[in-house]
Protein backbone atom coordinates (compact mmCIF):
# COMPACT_ATOMS: atom_id res chain seq x y z
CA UNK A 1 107.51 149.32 62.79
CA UNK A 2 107.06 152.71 61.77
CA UNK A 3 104.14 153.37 58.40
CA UNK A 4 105.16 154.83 55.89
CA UNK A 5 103.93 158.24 54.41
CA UNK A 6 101.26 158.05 51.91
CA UNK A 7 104.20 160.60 49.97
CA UNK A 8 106.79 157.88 50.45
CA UNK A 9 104.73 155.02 49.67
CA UNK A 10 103.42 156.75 45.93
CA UNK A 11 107.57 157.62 45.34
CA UNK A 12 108.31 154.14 46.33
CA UNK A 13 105.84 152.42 44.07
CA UNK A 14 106.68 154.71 40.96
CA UNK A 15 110.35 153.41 41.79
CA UNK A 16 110.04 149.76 42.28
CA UNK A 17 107.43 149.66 39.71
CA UNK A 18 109.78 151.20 36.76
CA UNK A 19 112.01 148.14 37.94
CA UNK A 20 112.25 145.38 35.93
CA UNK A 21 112.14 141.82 37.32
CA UNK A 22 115.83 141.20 37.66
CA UNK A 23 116.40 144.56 39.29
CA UNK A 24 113.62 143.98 41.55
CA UNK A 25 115.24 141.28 42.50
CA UNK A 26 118.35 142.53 43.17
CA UNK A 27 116.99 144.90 45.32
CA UNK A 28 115.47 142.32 47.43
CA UNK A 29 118.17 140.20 47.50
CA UNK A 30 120.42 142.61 48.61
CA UNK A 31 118.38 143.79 51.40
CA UNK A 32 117.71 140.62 52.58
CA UNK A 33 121.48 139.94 52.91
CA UNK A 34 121.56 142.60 55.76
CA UNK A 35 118.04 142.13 57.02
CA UNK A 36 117.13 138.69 58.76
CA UNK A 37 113.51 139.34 59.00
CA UNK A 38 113.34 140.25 55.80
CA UNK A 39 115.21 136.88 54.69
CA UNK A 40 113.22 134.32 56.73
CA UNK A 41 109.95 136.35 55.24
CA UNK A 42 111.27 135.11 51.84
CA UNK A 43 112.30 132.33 52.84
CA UNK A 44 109.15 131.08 54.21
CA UNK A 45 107.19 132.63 50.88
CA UNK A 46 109.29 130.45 49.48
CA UNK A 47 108.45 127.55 51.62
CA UNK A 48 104.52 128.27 51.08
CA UNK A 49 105.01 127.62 47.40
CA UNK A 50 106.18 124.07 47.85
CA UNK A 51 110.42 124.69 47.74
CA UNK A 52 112.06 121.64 48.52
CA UNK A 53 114.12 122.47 51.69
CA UNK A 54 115.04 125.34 53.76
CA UNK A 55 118.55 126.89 54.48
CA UNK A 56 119.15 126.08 57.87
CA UNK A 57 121.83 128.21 58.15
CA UNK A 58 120.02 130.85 57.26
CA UNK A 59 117.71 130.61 59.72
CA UNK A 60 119.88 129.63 62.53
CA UNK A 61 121.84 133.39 61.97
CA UNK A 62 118.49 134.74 62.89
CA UNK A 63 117.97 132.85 65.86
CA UNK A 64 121.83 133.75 66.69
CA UNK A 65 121.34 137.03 66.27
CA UNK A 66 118.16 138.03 68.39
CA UNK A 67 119.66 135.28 70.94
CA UNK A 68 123.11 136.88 71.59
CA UNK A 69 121.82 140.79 71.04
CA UNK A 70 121.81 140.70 74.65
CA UNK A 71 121.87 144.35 76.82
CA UNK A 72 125.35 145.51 78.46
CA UNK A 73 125.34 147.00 81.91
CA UNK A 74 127.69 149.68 82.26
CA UNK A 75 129.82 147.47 84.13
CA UNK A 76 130.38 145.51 81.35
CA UNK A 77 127.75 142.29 82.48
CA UNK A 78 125.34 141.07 80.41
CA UNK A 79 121.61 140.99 81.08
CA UNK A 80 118.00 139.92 79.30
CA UNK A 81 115.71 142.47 78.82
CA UNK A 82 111.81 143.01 77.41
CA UNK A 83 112.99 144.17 74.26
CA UNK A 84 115.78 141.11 73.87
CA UNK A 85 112.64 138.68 74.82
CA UNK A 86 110.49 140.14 72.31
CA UNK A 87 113.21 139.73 69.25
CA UNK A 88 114.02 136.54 70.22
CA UNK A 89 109.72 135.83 70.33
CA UNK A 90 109.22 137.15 66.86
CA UNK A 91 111.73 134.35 65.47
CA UNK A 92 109.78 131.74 67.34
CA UNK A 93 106.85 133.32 65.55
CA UNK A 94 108.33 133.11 62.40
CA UNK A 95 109.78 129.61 62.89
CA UNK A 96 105.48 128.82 63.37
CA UNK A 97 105.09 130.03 60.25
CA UNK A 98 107.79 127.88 58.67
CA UNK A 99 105.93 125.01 60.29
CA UNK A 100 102.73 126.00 58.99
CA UNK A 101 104.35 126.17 55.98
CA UNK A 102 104.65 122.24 55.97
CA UNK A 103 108.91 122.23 56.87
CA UNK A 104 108.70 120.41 60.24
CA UNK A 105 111.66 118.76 59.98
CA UNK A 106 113.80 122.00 59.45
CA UNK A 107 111.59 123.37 62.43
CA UNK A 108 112.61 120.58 64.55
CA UNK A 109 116.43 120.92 64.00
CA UNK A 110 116.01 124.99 64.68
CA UNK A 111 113.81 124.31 67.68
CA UNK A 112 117.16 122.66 69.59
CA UNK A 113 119.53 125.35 67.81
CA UNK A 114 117.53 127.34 69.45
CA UNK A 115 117.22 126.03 72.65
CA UNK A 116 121.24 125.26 72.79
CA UNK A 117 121.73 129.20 72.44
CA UNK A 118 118.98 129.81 74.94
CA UNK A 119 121.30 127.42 77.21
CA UNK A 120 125.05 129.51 76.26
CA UNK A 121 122.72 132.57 77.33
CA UNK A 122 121.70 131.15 80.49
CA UNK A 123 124.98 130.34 81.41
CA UNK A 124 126.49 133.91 81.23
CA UNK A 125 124.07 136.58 81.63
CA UNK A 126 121.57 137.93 84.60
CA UNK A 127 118.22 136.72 83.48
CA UNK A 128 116.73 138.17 86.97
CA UNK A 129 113.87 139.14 84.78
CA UNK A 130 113.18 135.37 84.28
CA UNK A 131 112.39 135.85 80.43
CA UNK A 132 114.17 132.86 79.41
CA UNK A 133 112.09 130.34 80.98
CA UNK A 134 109.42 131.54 79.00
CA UNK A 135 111.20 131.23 75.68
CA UNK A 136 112.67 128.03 76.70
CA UNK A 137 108.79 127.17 77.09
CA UNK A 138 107.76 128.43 73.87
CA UNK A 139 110.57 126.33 71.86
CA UNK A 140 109.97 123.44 73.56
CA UNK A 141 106.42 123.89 72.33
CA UNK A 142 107.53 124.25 68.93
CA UNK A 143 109.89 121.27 68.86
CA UNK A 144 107.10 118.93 69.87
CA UNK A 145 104.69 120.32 67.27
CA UNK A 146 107.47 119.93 64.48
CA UNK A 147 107.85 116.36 65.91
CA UNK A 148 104.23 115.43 65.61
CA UNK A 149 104.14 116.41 61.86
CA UNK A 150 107.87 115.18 60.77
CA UNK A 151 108.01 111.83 63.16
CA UNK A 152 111.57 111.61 63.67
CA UNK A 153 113.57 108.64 64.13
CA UNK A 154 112.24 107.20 67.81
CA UNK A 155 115.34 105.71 68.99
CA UNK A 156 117.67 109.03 67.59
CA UNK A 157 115.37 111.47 69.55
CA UNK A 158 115.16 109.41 72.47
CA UNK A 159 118.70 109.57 72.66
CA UNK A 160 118.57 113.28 72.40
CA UNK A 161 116.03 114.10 74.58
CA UNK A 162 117.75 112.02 77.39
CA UNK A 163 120.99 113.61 76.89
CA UNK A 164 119.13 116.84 77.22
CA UNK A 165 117.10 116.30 80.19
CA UNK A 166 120.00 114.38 82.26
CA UNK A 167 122.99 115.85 81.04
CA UNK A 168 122.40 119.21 80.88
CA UNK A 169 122.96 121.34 83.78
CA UNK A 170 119.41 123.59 83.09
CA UNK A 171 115.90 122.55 83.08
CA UNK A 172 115.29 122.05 79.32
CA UNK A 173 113.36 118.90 77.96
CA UNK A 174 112.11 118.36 81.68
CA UNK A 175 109.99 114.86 82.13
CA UNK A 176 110.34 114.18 78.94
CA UNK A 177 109.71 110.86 78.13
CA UNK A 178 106.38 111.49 79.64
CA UNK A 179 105.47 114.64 77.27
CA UNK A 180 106.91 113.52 73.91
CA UNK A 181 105.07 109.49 74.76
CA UNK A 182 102.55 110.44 71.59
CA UNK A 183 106.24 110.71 69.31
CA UNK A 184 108.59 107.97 70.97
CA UNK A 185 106.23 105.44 70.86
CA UNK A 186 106.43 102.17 72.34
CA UNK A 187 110.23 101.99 70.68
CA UNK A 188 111.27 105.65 71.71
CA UNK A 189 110.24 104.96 75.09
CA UNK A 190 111.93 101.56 75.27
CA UNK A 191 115.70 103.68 74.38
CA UNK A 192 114.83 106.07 77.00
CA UNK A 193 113.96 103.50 79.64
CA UNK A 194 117.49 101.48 78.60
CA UNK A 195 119.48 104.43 78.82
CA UNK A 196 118.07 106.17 82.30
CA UNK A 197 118.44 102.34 83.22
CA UNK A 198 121.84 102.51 82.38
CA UNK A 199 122.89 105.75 84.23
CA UNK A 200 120.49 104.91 87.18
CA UNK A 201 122.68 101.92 87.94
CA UNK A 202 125.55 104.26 88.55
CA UNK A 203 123.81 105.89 91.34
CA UNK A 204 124.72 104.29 95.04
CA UNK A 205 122.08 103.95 97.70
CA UNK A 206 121.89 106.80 100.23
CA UNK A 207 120.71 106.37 103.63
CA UNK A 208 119.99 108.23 106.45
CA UNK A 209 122.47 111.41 107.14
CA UNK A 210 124.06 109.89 104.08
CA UNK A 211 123.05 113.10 101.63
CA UNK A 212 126.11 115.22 100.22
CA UNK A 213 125.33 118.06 97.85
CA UNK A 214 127.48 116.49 95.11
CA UNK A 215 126.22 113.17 95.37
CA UNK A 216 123.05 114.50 95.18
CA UNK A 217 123.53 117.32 92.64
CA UNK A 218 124.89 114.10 90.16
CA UNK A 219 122.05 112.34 90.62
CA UNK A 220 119.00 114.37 91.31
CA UNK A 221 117.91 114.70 87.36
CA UNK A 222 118.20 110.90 86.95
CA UNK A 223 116.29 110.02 89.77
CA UNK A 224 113.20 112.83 88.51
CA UNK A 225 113.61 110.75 85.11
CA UNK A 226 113.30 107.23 87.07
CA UNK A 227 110.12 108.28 88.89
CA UNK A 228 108.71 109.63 85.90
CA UNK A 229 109.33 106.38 84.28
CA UNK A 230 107.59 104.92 87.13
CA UNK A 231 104.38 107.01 87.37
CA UNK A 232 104.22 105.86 83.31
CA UNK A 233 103.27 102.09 84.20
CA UNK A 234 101.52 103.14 87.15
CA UNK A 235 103.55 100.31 89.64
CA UNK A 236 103.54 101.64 92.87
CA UNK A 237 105.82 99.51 93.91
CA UNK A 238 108.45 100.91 91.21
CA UNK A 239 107.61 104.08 92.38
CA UNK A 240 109.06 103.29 95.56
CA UNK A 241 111.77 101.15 94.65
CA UNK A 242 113.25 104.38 92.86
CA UNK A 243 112.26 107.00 95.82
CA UNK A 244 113.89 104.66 98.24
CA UNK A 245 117.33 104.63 96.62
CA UNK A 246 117.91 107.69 98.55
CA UNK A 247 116.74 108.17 101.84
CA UNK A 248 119.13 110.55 103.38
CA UNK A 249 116.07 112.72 104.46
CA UNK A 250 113.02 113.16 105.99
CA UNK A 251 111.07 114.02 103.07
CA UNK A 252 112.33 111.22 101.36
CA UNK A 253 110.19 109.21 103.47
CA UNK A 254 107.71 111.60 103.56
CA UNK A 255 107.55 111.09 99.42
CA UNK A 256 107.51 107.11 99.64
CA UNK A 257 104.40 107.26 102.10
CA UNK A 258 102.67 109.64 99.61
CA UNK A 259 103.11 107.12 96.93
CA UNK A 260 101.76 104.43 99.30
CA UNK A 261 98.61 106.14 100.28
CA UNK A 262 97.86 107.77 96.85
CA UNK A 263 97.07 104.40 95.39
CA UNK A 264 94.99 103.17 99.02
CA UNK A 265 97.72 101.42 100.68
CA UNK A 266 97.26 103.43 103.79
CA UNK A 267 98.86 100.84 106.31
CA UNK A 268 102.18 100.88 103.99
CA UNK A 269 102.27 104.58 103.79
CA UNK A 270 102.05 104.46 107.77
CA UNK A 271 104.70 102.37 108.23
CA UNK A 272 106.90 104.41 106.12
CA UNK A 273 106.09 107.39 107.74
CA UNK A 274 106.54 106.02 111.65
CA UNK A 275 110.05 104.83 109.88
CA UNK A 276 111.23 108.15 108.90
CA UNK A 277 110.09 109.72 111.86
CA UNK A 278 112.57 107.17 114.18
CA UNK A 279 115.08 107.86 111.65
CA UNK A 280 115.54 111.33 112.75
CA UNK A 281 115.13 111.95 116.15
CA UNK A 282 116.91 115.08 116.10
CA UNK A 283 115.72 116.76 112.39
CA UNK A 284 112.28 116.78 112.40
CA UNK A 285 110.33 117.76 109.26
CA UNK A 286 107.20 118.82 109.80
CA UNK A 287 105.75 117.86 106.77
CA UNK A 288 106.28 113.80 107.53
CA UNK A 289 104.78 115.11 110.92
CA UNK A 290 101.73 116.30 110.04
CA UNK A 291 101.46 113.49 107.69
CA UNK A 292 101.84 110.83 110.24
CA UNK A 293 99.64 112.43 112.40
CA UNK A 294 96.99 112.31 109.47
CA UNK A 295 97.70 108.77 109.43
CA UNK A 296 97.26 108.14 112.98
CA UNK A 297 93.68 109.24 113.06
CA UNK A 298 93.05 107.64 109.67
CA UNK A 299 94.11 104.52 111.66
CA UNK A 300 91.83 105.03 114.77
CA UNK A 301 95.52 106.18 116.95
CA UNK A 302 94.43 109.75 117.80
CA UNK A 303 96.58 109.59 120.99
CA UNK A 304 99.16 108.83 118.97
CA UNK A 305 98.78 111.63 116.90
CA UNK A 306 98.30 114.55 119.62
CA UNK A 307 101.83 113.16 120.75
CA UNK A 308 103.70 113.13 118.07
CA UNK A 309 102.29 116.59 118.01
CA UNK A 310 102.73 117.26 121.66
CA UNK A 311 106.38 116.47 121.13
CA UNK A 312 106.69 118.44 118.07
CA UNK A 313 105.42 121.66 119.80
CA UNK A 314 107.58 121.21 122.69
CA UNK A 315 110.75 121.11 119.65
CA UNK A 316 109.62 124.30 118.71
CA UNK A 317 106.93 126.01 120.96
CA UNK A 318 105.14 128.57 118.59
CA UNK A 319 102.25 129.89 116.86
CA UNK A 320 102.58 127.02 114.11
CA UNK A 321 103.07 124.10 116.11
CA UNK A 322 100.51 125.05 118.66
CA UNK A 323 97.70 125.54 115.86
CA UNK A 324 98.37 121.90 114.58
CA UNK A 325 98.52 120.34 118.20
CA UNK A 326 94.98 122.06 118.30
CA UNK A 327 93.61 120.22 115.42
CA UNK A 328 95.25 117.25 116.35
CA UNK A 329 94.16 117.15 120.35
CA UNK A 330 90.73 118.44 119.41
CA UNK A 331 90.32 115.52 116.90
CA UNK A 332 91.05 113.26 120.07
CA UNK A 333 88.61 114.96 122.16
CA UNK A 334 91.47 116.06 124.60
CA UNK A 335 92.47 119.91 123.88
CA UNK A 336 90.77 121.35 127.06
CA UNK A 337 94.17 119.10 128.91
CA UNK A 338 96.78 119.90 126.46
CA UNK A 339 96.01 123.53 125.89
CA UNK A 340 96.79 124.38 129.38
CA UNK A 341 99.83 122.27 129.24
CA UNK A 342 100.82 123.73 126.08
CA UNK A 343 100.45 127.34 127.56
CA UNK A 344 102.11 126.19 130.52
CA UNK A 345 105.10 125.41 128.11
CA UNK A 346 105.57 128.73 126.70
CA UNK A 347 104.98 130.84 129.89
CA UNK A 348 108.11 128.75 130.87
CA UNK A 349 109.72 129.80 128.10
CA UNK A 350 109.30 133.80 129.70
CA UNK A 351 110.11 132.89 132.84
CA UNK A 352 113.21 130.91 132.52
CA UNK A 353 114.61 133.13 130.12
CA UNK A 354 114.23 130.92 127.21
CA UNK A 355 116.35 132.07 123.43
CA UNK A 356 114.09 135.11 122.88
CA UNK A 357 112.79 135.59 126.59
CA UNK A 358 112.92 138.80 128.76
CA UNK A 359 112.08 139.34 132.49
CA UNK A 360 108.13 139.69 133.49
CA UNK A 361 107.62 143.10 135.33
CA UNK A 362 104.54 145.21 135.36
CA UNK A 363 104.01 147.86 132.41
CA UNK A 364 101.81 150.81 131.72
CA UNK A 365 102.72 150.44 128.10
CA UNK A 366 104.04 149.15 125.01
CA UNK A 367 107.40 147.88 125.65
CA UNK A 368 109.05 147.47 122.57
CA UNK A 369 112.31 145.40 123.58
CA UNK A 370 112.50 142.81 124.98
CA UNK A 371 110.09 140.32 123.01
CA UNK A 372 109.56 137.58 125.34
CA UNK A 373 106.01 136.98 125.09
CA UNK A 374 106.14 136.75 121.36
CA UNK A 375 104.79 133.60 120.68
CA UNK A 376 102.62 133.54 123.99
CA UNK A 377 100.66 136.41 122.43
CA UNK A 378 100.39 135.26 119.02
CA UNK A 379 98.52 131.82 120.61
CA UNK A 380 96.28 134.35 122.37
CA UNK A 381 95.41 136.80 119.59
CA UNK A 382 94.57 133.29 117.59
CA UNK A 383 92.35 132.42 120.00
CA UNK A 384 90.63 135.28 120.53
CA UNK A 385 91.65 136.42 123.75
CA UNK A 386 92.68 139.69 122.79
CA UNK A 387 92.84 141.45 126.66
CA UNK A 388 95.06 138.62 127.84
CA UNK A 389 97.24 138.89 125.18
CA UNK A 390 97.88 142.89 125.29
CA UNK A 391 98.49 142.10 128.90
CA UNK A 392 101.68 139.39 128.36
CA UNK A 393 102.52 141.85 125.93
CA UNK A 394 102.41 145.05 128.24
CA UNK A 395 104.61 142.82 130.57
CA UNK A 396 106.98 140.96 128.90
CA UNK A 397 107.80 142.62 125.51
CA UNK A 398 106.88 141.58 121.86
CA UNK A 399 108.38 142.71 118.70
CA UNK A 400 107.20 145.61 116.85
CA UNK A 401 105.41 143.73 114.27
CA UNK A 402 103.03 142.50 116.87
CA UNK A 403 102.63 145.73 118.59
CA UNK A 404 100.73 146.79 115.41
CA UNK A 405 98.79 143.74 115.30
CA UNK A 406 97.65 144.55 118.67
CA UNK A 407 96.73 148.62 118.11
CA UNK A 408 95.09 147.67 115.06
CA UNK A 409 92.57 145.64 117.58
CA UNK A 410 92.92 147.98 120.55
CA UNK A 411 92.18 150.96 118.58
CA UNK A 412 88.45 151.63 118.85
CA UNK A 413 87.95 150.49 122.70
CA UNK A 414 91.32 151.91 123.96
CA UNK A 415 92.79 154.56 121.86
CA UNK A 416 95.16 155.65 124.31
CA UNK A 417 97.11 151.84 124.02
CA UNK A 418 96.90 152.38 120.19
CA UNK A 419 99.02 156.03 120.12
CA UNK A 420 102.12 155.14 121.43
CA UNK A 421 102.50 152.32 119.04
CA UNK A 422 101.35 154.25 115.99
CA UNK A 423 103.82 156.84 116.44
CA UNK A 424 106.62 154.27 116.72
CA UNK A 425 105.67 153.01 113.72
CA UNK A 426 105.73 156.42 112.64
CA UNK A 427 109.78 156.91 113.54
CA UNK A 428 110.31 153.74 111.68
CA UNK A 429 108.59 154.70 107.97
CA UNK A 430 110.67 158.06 108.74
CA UNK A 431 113.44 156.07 109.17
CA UNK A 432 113.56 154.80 105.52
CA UNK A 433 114.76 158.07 104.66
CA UNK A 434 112.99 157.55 100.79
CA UNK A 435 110.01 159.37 99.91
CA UNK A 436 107.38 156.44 100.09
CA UNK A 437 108.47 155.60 103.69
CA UNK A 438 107.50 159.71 103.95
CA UNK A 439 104.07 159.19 102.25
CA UNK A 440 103.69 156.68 104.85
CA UNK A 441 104.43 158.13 107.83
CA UNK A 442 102.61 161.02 107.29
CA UNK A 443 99.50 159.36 106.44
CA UNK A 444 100.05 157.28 109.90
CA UNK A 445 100.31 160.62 111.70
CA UNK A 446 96.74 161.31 110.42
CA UNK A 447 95.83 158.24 112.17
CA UNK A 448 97.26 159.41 115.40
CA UNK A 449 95.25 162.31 115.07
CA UNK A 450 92.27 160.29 114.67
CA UNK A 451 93.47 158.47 117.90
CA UNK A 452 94.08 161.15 119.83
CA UNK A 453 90.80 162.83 119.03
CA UNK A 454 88.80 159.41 120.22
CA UNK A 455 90.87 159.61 122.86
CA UNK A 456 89.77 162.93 124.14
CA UNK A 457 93.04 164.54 123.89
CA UNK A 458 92.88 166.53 120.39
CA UNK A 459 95.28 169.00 121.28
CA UNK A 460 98.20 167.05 121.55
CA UNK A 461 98.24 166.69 118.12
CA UNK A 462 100.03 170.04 117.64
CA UNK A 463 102.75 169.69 119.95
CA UNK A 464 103.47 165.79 118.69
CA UNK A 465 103.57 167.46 114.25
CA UNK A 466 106.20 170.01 115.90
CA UNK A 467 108.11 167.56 117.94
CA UNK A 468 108.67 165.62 114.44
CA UNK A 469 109.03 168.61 112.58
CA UNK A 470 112.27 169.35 114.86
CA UNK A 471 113.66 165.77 115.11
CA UNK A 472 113.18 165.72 111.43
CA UNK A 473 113.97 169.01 109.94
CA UNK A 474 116.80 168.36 107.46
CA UNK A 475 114.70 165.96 105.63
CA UNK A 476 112.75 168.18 103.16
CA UNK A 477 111.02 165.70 101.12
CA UNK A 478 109.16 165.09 104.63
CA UNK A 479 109.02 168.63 105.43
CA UNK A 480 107.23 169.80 102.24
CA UNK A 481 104.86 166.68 103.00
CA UNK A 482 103.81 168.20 105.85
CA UNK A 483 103.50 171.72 104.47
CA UNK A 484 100.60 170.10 102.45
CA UNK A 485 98.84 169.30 105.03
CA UNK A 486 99.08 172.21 107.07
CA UNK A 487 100.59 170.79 109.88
């Protein structure tokens, strides 16, 4: 808000102060009329000096007003903005004051007026910017505050707050029946229970392969509300008795186990786990994976666990799977076996021509299609066997991304590996054709300078700036870049 002149402000006092009450008033009143900050400022004066109620409607124009002063695109489409987000903050702010102000109740009802505008907004403009979560955050804040200090009806805003956490089709009011406990009180949370009882006997049992994205999409926020009600009496076998309605995936299991061993019951949670496992031979999750396998060797089973995650790898033979089939084997005291087997599995995968394979033959250099050896190389670089793994690479192919993984570490002890990958890389920032991919490329051509300078061969730098400079010479940006440098 911009000061005013120490000119303006004398002229202004002289003015107002030749006023007489009535006139004063007059003038306030009728720029409040066209001012909402203005009128709420009143308005909550008015509230500090005990006035017996509020105008809601008042209020709720403000909240309108910064709410729906969204920005237009020049295609017409509404989106949220910094500037929207901090209008609609200062009536937040303001509505603090009015609850500071000792008008919680009012607060309370402007808190969801709020909130249901907040919803209208979310349904028809681009909040990429994600600023309405926070506001939705920040009323939800003040609605529980107002509720502590006006203690509304328990059984009315039960009501509400279910409607609003299970009917609506955006997160607002999330879990909660668990964060408004200290207002519902024992009766409050007795409605809620009834009514999520109520809708939660609507919802059929869903099995294995049984999951649709409607059915689930109708029932997902009733079943978060069931399992919050759950975690509230701390009955783990509730818990599970509302996680097991719907078992259509992996994880589903996966969840029920959790449940099991976070309260100690560490035979249950196996059980569950070895159950969801069998009940999907052919979709594998490797979370319930890795947790049975932690269950295995909680139970003594290592074996057990290196081959679930034996036959896990061999699903999907890759960096990943191999690293956790490490853990595993090692914990079993049988990795020196299964790490040659596990090799074994994905030179196969090269030789046989497997979904990303490419025939082994002899190399000089970086070949930068086909990527056969991708995963191969990866395992090797993990383990630290850095010569082996430029040489699959050298001979079988890996993607570009790991060729630069691999110069980074040849670099210092073999320059001349390093140089032809660099200036790939090189071709590729160039490739962008935007002035950061420029700024990039030229600073990796430094680096092949360096490179060819450890390498003994300093005066190929030359010829390689002039090579680019000609397969490159319409692109000015990247021209004057060079200029700088004096190449």
């Amino acid at each position: 808000m911009a000061k005013l002149t120490k000119r303006t402000t004398e002229q202004l006092k002289s003015y107002l102060g030749s006023l007489s009450a009535d006139e004063l008033v007059e003038v306030l009143l009728s720029h409040a009329a066209r001012d909402n900050e203005l009128r709420d400022r009143l308005l909550i004066e008015s509230a500090k000096r005990g006035a017996a109620a509020v105008d809601l409607k008042s209020f709720q124009r403000s909240i309108d007003a910064a709410v729906f002063d969204l920005s237009e695109s020049r295609y017409g489409s509404e989106y949220t903005s910094g500037e929207w987000a901090y209008g609609v903050n200062e009536v937040a702010r303001r509505l603090g004051e009015l609850l500071d102000a000792g008008q919680a109740a009012a607060v309370l009802a402007l808190a969801e007026h709020a909130l249901e505008a907040l919803v209208e907004v979310m349904d028809r403009a681009d909040d990429s910017s994600g600023y309405i979560s926070d506001l939705v955050a920040d009323f939800e804040r003040l609605h529980h505050d107002a509720c502590i200090s006006a203690r509304p009806e328990p059984v009315a805003l039960a009501s509400r707050l279910f409607s609003w956490e299970v009917d609506g089709h955006w997160d607002v009011f999330v879990d909660a029946v668990s964060r408004y406990a200290d207002v519902l009180g024992p009766e409050g949370v007795a409605r809620f229970r009834q009514l999520a009882e109520e809708r939660w006997s609507q919802v059929p049992p869903a099995g294995p392969g049984e999951r649709d994205a409607e059915r689930w999409a109708a029932s997902y926020r009733i079943t978060r509300v069931m399992a919050r009600l759950a975690a509230l009496t701390g009955d783990v076998d509730e818990l599970v008795a509302v996680k097991s309605r719907d078992l259509s995936m992996p994880y589903d299991w996966l969840e029920v186990a959790e449940a099991y061993a976070g309260v100690g019951r560490h035979q249950e949670a196996l059980d569950w786990a070895e159950r969801g496992v069998a009940a999907f031979p052919d979709q594998r999750d490797p979370r319930l994976d890795e947790f049975l396998c932690e269950a295995y060797h909680r139970a003594g089973r290592h074996l057990e666990a290196v081959e679930l995650a034996w036959q896990r790898f061999q699903a999907r033979p890759e960096l990943t799977t191999y690293q956790r089939l490490a853990d595993h084997a090692t914990k079993a005291g049988a990795w020196s076996e299964r790490r040659w087997q596990a090799v074994a599995v994905l030179r196969q995968r090269i030789d046989a021509g497997g979904p990303s394979a490419a025939p082994r033959r002899p190399r000089r250099g970086p070949v930068f299609e086909p990527v056969g050896a991708s995963h191969l190389v990866e395992v090797l670089m993990w383990e630290g066997d850095n010569e082996a793994a430029w040489q699959e690479a050298v001979d079988a192919g890996v993607p570009h991304r790991i060729w630069l993984r691999l110069a980074n570490i040849r670099q210092d002890e073999h320059p001349d590996d390093a140089i032809p990958i660099v200036q790939r890389e090189v071709e590729q920032l160039i490739g962008t054709k935007n002035n950061r991919g420029y700024a990039d490329a030229v600073s990796l051509m430094d680096h092949v300078r360096n490179l060819l300078a450890n390498a003994g061969r300093p005066d190929e730098f030359g010829p390689y700036v002039a090579a680019v400079r000609t397969a490159h010479k319409p692109k000015r940006n990247l021209m004057k870049l060079l200029d700088q440098r004096e190449w």
